[in-house]
Protein backbone atom coordinates (compact mmCIF):
# COMPACT_ATOMS: atom_id res chain seq x y z
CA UNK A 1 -10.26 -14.68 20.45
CA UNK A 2 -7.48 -16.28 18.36
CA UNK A 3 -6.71 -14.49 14.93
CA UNK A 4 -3.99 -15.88 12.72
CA UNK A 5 -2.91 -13.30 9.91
CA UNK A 6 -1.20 -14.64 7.55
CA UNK A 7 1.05 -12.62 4.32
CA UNK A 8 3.41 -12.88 0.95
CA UNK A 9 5.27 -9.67 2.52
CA UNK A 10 8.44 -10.11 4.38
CA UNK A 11 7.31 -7.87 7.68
CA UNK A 12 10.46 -7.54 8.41
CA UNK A 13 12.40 -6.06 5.19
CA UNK A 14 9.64 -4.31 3.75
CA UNK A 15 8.49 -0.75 3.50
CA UNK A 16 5.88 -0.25 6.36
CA UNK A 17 2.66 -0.93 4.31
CA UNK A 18 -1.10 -2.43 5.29
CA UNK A 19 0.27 -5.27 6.88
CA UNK A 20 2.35 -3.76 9.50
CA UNK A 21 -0.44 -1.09 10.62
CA UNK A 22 -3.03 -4.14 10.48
CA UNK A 23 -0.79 -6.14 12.99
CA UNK A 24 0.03 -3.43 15.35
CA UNK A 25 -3.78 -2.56 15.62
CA UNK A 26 -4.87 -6.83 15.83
CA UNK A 27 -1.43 -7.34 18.71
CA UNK A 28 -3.05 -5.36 20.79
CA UNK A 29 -6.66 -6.34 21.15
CA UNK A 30 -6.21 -10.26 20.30
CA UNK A 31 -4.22 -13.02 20.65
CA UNK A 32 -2.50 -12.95 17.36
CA UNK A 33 0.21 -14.99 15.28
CA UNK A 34 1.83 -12.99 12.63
CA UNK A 35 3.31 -15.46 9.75
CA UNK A 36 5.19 -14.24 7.23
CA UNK A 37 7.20 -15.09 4.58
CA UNK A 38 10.97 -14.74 4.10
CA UNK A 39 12.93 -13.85 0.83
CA UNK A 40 16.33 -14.19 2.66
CA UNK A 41 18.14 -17.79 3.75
CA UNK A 42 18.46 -16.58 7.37
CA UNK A 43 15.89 -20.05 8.50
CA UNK A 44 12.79 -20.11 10.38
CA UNK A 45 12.14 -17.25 12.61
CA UNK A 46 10.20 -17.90 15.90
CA UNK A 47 9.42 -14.83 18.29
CA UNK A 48 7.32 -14.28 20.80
CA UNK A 49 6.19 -10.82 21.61
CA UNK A 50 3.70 -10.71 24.75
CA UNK A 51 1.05 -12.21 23.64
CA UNK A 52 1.71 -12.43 19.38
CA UNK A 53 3.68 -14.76 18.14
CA UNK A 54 5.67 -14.58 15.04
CA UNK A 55 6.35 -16.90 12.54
CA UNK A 56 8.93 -16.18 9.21
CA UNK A 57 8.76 -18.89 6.45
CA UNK A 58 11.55 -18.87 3.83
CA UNK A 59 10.32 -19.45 0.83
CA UNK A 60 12.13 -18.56 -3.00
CA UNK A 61 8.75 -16.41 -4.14
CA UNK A 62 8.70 -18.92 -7.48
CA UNK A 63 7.89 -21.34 -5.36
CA UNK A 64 4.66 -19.83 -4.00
CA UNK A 65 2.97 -20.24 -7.30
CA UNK A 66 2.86 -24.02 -6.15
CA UNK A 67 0.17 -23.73 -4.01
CA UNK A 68 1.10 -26.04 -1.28
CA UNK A 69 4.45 -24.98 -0.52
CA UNK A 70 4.05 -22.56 2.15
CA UNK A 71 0.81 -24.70 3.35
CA UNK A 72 3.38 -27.84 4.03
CA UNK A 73 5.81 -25.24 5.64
CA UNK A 74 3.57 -23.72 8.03
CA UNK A 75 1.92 -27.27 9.19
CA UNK A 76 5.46 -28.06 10.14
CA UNK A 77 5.47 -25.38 12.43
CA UNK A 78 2.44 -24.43 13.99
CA UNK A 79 0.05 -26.79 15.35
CA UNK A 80 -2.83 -24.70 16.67
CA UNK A 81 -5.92 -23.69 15.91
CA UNK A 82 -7.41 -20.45 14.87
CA UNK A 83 -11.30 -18.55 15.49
CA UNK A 84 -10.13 -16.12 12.60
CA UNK A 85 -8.01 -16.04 9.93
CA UNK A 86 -7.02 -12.70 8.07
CA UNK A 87 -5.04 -13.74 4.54
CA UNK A 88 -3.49 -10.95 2.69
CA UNK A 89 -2.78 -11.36 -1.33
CA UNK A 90 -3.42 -14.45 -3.19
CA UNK A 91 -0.34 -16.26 -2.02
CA UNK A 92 -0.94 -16.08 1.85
CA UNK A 93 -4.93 -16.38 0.51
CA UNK A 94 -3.97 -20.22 -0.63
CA UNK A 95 -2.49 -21.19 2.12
CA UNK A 96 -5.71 -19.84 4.31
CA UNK A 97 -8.11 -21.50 2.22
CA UNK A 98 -6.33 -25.04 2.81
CA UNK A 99 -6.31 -24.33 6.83
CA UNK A 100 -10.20 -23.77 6.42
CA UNK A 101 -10.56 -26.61 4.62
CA UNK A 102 -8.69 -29.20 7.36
CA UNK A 103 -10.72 -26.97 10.50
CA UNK A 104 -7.76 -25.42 11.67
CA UNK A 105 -9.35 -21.77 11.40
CA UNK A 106 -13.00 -21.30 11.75
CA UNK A 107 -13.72 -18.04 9.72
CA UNK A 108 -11.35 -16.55 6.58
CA UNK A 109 -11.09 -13.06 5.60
CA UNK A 110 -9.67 -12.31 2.88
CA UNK A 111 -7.35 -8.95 1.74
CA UNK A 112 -7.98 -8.25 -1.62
CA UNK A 113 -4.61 -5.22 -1.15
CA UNK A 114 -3.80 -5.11 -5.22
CA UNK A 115 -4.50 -6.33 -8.85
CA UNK A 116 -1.52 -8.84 -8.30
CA UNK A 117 -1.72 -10.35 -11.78
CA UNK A 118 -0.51 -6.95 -13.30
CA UNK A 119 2.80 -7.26 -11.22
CA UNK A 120 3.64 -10.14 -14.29
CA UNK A 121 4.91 -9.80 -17.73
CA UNK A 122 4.40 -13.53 -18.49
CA UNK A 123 1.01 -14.40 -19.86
CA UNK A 124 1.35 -17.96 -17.74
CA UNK A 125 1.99 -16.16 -14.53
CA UNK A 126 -0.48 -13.22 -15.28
CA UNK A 127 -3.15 -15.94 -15.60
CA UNK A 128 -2.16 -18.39 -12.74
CA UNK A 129 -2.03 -15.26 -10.47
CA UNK A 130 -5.23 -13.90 -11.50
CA UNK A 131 -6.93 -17.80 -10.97
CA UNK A 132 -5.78 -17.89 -7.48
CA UNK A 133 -7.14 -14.32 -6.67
CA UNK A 134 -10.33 -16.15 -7.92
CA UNK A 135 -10.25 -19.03 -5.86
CA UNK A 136 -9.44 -17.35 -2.35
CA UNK A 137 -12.24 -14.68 -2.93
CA UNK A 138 -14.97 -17.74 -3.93
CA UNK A 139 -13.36 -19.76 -0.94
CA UNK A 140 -13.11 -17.50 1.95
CA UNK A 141 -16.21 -16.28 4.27
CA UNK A 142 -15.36 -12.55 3.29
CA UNK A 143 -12.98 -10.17 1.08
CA UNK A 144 -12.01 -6.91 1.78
CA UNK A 145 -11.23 -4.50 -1.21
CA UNK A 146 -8.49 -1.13 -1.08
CA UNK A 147 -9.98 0.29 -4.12
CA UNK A 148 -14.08 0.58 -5.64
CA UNK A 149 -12.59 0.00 -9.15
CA UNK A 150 -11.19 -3.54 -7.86
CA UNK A 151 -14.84 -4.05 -5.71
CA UNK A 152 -16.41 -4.03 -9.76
CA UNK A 153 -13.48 -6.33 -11.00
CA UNK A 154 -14.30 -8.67 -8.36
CA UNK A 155 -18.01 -8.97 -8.43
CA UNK A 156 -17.59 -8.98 -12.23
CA UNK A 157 -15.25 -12.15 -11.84
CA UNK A 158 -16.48 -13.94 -9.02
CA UNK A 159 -20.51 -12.48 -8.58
CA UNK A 160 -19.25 -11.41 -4.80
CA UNK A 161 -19.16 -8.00 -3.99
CA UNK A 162 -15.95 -7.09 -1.48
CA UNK A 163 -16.71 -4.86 1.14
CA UNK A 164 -14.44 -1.57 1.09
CA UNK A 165 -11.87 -0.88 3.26
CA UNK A 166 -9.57 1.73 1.97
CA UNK A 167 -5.75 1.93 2.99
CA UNK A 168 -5.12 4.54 5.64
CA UNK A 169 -2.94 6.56 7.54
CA UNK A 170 -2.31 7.42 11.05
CA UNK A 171 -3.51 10.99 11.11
CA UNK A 172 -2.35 12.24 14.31
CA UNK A 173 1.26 11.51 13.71
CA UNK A 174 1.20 13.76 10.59
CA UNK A 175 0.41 17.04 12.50
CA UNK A 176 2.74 19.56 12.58
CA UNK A 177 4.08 23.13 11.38
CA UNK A 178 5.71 23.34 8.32
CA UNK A 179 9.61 23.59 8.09
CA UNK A 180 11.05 26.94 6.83
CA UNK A 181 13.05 26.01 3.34
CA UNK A 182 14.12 28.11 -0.08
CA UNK A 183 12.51 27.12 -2.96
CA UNK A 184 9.75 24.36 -3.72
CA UNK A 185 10.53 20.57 -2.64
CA UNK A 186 8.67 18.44 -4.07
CA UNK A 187 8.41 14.73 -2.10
CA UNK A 188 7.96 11.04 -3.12
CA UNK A 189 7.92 8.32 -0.39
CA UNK A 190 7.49 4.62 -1.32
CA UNK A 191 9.10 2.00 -3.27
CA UNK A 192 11.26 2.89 -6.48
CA UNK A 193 9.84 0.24 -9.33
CA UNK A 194 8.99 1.61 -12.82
CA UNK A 195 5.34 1.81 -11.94
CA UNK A 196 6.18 4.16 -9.43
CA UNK A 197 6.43 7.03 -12.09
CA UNK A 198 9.03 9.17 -10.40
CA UNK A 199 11.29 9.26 -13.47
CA UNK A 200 8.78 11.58 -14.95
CA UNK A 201 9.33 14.51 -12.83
CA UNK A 202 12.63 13.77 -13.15
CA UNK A 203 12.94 14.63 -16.54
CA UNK A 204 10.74 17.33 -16.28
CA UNK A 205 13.04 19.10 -13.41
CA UNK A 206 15.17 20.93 -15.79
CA UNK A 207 12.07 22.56 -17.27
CA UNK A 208 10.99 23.68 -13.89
CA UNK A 209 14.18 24.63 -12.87
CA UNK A 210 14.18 27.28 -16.03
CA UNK A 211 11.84 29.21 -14.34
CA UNK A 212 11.29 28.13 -10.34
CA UNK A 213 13.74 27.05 -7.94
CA UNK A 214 12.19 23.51 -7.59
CA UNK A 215 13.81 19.96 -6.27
CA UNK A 216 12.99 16.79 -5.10
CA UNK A 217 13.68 14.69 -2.54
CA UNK A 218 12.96 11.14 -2.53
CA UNK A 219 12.15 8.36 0.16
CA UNK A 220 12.66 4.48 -0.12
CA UNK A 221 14.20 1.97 -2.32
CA UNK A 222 13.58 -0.84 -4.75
CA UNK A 223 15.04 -2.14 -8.22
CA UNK A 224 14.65 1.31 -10.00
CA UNK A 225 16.82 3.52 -7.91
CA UNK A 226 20.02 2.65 -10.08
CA UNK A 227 18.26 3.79 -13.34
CA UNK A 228 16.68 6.72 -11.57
CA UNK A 229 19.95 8.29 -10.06
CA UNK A 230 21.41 7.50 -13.57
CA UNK A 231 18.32 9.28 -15.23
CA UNK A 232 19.11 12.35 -12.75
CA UNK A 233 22.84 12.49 -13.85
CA UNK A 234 21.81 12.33 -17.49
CA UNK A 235 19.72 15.14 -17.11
CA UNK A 236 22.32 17.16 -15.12
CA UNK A 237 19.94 17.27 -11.94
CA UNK A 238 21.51 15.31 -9.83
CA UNK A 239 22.30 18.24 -7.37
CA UNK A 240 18.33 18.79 -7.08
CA UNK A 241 17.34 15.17 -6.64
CA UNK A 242 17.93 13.64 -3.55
CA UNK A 243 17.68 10.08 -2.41
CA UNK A 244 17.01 9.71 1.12
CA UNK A 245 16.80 6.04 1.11
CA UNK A 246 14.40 4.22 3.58
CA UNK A 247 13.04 5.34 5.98
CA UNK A 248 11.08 4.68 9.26
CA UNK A 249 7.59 5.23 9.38
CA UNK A 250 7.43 7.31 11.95
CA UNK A 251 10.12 9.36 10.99
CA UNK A 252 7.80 10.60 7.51
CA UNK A 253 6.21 13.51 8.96
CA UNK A 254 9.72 15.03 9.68
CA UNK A 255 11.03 14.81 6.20
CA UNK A 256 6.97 15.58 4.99
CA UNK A 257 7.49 19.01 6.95
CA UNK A 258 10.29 20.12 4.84
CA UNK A 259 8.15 19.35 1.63
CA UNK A 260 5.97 21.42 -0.80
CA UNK A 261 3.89 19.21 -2.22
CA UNK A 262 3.51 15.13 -2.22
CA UNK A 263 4.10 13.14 -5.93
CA UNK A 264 1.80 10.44 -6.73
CA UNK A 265 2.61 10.18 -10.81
CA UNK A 266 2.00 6.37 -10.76
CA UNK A 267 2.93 5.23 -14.36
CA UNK A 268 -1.04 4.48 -15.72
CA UNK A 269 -0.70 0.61 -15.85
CA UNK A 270 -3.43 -1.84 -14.79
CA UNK A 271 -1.67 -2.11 -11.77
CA UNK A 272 -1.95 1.45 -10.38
CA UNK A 273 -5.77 1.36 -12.05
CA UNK A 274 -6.75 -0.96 -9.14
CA UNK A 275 -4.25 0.39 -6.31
CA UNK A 276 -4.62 2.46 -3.36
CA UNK A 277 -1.32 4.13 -2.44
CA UNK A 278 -0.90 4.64 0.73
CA UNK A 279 1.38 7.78 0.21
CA UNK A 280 -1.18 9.91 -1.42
CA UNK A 281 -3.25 10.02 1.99
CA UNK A 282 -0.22 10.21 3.70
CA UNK A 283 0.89 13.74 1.64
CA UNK A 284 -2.86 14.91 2.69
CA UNK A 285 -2.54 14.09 6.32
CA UNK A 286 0.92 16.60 6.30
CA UNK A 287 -1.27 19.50 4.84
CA UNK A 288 0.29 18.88 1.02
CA UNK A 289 -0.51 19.08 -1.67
CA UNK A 290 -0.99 15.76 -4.09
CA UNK A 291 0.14 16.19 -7.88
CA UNK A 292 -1.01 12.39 -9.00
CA UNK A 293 -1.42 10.54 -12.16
CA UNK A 294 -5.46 10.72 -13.26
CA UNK A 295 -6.62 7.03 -12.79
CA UNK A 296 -8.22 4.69 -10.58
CA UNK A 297 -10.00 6.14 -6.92
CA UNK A 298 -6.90 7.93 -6.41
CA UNK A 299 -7.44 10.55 -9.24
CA UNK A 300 -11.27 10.57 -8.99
CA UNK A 301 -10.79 11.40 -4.77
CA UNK A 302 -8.41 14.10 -5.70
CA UNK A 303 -10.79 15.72 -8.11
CA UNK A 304 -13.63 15.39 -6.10
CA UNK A 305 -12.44 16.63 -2.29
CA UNK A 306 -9.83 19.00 -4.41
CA UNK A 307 -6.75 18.11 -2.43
CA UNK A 308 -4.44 18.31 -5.59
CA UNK A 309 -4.09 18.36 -9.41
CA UNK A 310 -4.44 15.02 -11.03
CA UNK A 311 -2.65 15.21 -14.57
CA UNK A 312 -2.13 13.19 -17.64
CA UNK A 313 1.19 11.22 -17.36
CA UNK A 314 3.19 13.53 -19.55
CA UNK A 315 5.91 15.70 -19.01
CA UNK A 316 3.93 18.84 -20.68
CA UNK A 317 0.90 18.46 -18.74
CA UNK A 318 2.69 17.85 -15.16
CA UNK A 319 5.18 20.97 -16.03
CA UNK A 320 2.62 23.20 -16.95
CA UNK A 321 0.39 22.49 -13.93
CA UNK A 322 3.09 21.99 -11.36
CA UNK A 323 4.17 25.74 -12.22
CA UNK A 324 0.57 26.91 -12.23
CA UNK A 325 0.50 25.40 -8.89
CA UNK A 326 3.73 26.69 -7.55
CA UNK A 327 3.01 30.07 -8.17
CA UNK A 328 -0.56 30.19 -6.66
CA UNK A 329 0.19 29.96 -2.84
CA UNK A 330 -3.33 30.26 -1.72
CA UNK A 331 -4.20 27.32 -4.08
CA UNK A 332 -1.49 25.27 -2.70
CA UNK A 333 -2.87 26.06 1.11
CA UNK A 334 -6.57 25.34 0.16
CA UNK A 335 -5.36 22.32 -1.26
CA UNK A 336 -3.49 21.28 1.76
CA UNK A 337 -5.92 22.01 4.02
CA UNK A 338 -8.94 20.38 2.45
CA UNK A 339 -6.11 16.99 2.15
CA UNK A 340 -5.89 17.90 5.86
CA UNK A 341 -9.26 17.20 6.37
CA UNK A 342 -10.00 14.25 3.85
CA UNK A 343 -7.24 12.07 5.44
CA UNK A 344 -9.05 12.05 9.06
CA UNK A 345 -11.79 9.66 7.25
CA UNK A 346 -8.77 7.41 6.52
CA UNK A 347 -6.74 6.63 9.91
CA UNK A 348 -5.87 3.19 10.28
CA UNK A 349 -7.56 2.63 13.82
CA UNK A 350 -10.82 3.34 12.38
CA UNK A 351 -10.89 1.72 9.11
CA UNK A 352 -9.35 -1.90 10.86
CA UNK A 353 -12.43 -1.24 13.49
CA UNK A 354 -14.83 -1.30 10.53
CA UNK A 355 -13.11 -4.11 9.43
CA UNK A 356 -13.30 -6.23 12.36
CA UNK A 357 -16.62 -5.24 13.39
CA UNK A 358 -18.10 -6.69 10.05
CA UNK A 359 -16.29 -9.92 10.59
CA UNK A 360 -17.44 -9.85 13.96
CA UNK A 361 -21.29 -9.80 12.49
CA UNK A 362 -20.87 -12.47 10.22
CA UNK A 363 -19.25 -15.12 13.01
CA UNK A 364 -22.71 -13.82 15.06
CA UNK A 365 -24.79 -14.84 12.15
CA UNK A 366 -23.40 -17.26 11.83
CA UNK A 367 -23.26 -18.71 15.29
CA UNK A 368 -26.90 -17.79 15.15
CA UNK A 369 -28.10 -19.91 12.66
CA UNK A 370 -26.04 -22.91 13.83
């Protein structure tokens, strides 16, 4: 079986996210190609690895909105043909759709992963975004959905109902006793973009700090790291925040260990209202503790498997519980636990099995009633 998977994110300088676990569970049970784009101007990238192949397109990202452009590019390059095709977001989706079109891929799933028009300011780009989400759902065999809020945006835009598949987490790597620290750390691991919400806590450190010996410590990068260590500085915290940078996937459960309890205050935008962050199951599968912002599944599977506090995003409401939390130890370990236990439903192998398996039917059906 040949499987082509095909994505907007640049594999190879990006936080490890859906794609990568998706890829490392598909290399090793199919004959896969991997293409990718590239936001560098380091050329074409060609690799072979056993039996994958990998194939990195640079591309200026304006350019994707021109739906042909990384079509023409990857005809250029590869000339073979493909039983499956698995597209991720509505750039890669494009590209897929044309490929099913000419009969170079047989079967397209789409991988409905976020709300992507909400990532644009511009009313232009918010709509041409949101038309080409359209178009690959309507055009491909199947869509996959992260989050049941996006399943009713879908079936509300297009009449197709997505079938849900969830992001996970690989649960066993997450085991482990806790580290020995003073005082409460509290963790946030992902990329630093407004949305992200850290610069909430932030500013609400010094509060804490009045009455608990509380810090934070915070994992990855992006745009918003230069107005977050300024934000720190300006609230005289910077001895009690500290960035960690990146950091390798499998290297999160050791700096998880030395945690408290996992942050998840998303900034409530229609972004995070469709989203399903991948660190929030991640903080359960280490045994902590979630404080996240009340929308979208996220807040709603909090509540209901009580693995956390969900709050308003305000400074008063996250102080208030964060020290009501803090100081009830028994909560905190309930809490853990029961994440402990949620997150097994959730591990990667599983959820891409699922996945697979319902592709699998439909190629049988259809095979059946050709």
């Amino acid at each position: 079986m040949k499987i082509l998977f095909i994505t907007f994110i640049d594999i190879l300088n990006s936080l490890p996210q859906r794609s990568h676990h998706l890829i490392d569970y598909l290399k090793e049970r199919y004959d896969l190609t991997v293409v990718f784009c590239r936001y560098d101007d380091l050329g074409v990238l060609k690799k072979q690895d056993g039996t994958t192949k990998y194939i990195g397109i640079p591309v200026k990202f304006a350019s994707l909105f021109s739906p042909m452009t990384l079509y023409k590019r990857y005809l250029e390059i590869d000339s073979e043909k493909y039983d499956i095709c698995i597209a991720q977001g509505p750039w890669a989706g494009v590209t897929a759709v044309e490929l099913l079109k000419v009969g170079r891929v047989s079967f397209l799933a789409y991988e409905d992963i976020d709300y992507f028009p909400a990532f644009f300011e511009y009313e232009d780009i918010y709509n041409r975004t949101k038309y080409m989400e359209k178009y690959c759902i309507e055009s491909s065999d199947i869509t996959f959905s992260v989050n049941k809020k996006l399943i009713e945006l879908r079936k509300n835009m297009t009449g197709i109902t997505p079938y849900y598949i969830p992001n996970g987490v690989n649960y066993e790597l997450f085991k482990g006793d806790k580290v020995k620290h003073n005082g409460t750390i509290l963790v946030f691991s992902g990329s630093l973009e407004h949305w992200s919400g850290i610069e909430m806590p932030i500013k609400a450190l010094p509060i804490l700090r009045r009455e608990l010996d509380v810090s934070i410590m915070i994992l990855g990068r992006g745009r918003y790291e230069p107005d977050l260590r300024k934000l720190s500085k300006d609230y005289k915290v910077d001895d009690f925040v500290h960035f960690l940078g990146k950091v390798k996937y499998k290297d999160l459960p050791l700096y998880f260990k030395k945690a408290d309890i996992g942050l998840c205050t998303l900034f409530p935008t229609e972004l995070i209202k469709y989203s399903f962050p991948l660190k929030a199951v991640e903080y359960m599968a280490a045994g902590l503790p979630v404080i996240a912002t009340d929308i979208g599944d996220l807040g709603k599977l909090i509540k209901e498997n009580e693995c956390g506090i969900t709050i308003k995003y305000s400074i008063a409401d996250f102080v208030e519980k964060t020290i009501d939390l803090i100081e009830n130890h028994d909560k905190m370990s309930i809490y853990g636990q029961n994440g402990r236990n949620f997150a097994k439903s959730f591990e990667w192998e599983e959820l891409f099995k699922k996945e697979m398996s319902i592709i699998f039917e439909k190629l049988d059906k259809r095979i059946k009633y050709n």
